[in-house]
C-alpha atoms as a PDB file:
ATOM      1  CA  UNK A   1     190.263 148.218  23.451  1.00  0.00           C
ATOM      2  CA  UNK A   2     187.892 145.718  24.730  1.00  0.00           C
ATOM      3  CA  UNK A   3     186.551 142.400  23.570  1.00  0.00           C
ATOM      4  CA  UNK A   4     182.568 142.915  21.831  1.00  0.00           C
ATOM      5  CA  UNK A   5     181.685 141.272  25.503  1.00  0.00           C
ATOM      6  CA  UNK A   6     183.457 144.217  26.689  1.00  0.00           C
ATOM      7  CA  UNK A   7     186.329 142.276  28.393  1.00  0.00           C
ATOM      8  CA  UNK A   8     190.137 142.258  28.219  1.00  0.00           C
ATOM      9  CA  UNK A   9     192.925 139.891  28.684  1.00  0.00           C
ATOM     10  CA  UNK A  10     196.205 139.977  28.060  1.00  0.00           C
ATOM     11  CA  UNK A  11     195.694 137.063  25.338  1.00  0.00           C
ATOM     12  CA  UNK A  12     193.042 138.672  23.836  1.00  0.00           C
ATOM     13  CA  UNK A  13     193.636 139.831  19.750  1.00  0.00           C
ATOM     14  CA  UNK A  14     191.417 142.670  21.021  1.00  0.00           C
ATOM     15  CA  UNK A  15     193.649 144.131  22.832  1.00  0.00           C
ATOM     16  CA  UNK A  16     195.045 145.585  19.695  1.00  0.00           C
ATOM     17  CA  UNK A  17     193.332 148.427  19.331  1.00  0.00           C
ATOM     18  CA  UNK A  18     194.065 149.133  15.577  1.00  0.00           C
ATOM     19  CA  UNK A  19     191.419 146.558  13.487  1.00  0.00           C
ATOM     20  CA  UNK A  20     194.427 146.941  10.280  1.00  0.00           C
ATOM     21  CA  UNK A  21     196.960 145.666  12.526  1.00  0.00           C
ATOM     22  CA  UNK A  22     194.587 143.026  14.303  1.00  0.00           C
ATOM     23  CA  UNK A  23     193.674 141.714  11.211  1.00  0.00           C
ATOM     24  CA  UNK A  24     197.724 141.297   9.987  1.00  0.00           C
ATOM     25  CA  UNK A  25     197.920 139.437  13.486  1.00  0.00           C
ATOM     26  CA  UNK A  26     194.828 136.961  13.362  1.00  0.00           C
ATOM     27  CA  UNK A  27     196.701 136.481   9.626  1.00  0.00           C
ATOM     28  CA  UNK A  28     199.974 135.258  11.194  1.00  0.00           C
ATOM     29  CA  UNK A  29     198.015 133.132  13.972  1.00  0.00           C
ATOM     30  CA  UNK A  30     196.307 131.659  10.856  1.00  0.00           C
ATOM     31  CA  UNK A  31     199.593 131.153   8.956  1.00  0.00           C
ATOM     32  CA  UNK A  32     200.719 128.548  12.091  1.00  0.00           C
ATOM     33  CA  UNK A  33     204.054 127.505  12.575  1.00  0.00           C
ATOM     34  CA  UNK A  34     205.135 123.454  12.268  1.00  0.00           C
ATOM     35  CA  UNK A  35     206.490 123.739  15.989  1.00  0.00           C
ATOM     36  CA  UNK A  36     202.782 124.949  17.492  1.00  0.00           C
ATOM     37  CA  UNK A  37     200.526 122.380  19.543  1.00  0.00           C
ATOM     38  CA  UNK A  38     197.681 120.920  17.398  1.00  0.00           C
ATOM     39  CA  UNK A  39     194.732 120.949  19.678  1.00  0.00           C
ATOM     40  CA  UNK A  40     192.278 118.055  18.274  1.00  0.00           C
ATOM     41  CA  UNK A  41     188.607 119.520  19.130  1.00  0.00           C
ATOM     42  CA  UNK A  42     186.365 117.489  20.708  1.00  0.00           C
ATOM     43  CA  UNK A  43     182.440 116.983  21.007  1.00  0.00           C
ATOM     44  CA  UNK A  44     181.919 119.398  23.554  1.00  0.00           C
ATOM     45  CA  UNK A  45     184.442 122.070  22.471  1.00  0.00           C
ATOM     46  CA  UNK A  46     182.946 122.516  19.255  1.00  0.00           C
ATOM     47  CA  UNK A  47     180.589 125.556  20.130  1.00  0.00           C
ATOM     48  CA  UNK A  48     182.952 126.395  23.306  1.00  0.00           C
ATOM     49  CA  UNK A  49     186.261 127.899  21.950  1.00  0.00           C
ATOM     50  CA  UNK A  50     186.351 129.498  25.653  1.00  0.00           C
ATOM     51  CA  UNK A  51     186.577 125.636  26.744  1.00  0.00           C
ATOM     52  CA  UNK A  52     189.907 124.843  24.145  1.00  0.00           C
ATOM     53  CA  UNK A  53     191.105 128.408  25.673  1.00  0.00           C
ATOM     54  CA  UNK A  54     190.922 127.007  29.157  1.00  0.00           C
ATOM     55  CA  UNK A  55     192.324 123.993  29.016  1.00  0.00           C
ATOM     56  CA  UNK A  56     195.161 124.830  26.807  1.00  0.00           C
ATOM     57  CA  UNK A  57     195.910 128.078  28.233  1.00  0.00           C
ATOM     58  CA  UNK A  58     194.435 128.210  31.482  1.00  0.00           C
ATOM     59  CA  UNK A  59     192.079 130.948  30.302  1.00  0.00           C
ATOM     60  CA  UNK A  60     188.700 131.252  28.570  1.00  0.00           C
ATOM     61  CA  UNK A  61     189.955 134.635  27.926  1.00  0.00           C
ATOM     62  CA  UNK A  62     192.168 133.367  24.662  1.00  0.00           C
ATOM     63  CA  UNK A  63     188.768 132.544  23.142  1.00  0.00           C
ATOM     64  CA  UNK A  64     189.473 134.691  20.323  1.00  0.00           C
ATOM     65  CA  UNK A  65     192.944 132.572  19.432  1.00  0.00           C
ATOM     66  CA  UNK A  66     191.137 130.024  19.406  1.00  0.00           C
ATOM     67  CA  UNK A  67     188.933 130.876  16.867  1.00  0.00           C
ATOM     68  CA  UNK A  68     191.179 132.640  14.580  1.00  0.00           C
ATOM     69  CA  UNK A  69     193.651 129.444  14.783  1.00  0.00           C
ATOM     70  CA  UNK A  70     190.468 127.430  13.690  1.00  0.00           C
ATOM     71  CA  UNK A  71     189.414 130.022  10.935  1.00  0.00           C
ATOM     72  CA  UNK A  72     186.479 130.844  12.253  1.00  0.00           C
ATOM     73  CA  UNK A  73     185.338 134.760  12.291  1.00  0.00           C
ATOM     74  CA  UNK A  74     182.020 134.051  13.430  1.00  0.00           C
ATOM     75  CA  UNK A  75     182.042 132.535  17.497  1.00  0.00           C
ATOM     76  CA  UNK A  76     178.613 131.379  16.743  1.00  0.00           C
ATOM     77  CA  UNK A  77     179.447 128.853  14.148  1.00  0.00           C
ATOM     78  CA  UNK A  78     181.042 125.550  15.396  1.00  0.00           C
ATOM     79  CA  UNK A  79     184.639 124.421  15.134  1.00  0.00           C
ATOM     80  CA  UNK A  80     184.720 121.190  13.100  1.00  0.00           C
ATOM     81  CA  UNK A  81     184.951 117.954  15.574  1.00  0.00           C
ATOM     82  CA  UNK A  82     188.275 116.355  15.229  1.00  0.00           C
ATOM     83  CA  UNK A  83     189.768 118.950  13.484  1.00  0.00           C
ATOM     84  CA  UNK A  84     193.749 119.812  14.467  1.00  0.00           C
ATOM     85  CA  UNK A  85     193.836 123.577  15.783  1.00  0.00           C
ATOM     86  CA  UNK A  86     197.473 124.949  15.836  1.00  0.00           C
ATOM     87  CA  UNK A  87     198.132 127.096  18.795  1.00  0.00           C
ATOM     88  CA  UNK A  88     200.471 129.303  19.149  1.00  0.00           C
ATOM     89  CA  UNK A  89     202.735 129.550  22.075  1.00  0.00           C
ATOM     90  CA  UNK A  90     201.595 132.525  24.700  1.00  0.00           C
ATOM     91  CA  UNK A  91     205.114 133.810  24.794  1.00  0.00           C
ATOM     92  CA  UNK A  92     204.953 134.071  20.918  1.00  0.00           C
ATOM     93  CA  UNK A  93     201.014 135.626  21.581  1.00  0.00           C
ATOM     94  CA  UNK A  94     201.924 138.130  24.032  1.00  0.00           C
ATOM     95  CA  UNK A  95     205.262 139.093  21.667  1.00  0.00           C
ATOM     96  CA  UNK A  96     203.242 139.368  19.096  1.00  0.00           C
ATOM     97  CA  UNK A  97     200.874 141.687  20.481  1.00  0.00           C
ATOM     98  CA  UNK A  98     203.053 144.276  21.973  1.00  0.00           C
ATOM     99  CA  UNK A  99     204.651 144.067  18.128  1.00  0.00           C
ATOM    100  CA  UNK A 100     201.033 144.596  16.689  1.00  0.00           C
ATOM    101  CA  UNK A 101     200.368 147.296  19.225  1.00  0.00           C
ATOM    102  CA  UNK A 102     203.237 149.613  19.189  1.00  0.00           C
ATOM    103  CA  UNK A 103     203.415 149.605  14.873  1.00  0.00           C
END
């Protein structure tokens, strides 16, 4: 299934196709683990999640991480400045996923 821009990456939560199970993954992405990274947003990240998703990941295509690390299920409101984002591995992401797609 694609992204609502009609993309799709491999680190993308829309590449599980089911919206039940999606939602039980953006739920353990939001329920982060003590070992993650904690990303401290900046300025100009605020409004650019595809921004964090690049420079953490090498990406913009892990936008949607991003934002459901942050809490955030609208992309057009900001991510708080200074706030600590905990990001999940991409091992861990893509495990996940191929868990979230094939139950």
């Amino acid at each position: 299934m694609a992204s609502p821009n009609g993309s799709r990456h491999r680190l993308s939560i829309y590449n599980i196709p089911d919206a039940l199970a999606r939602g039980r993954f953006v739920r353990e992405i939001r329920d982060a683990k003590d070992d993650w990274v904690r990303w401290e947003v900046l300025e100009e990240e605020a409004y650019r999640a595809d921004l964090i998703s690049f420079r953490y990941y090498g990406t913009e295509e892990a936008a949607s991480i991003i934002y459901s690390a942050a809490f955030i299920d609208n992309p057009e409101l900001p991510i708080q400045i200074g706030s600590q984002i905990p990001l999940p591995p991409v091992a861990w992401i893509r495990q996940r996923i191929r868990y979230h797609q094939d139950n």
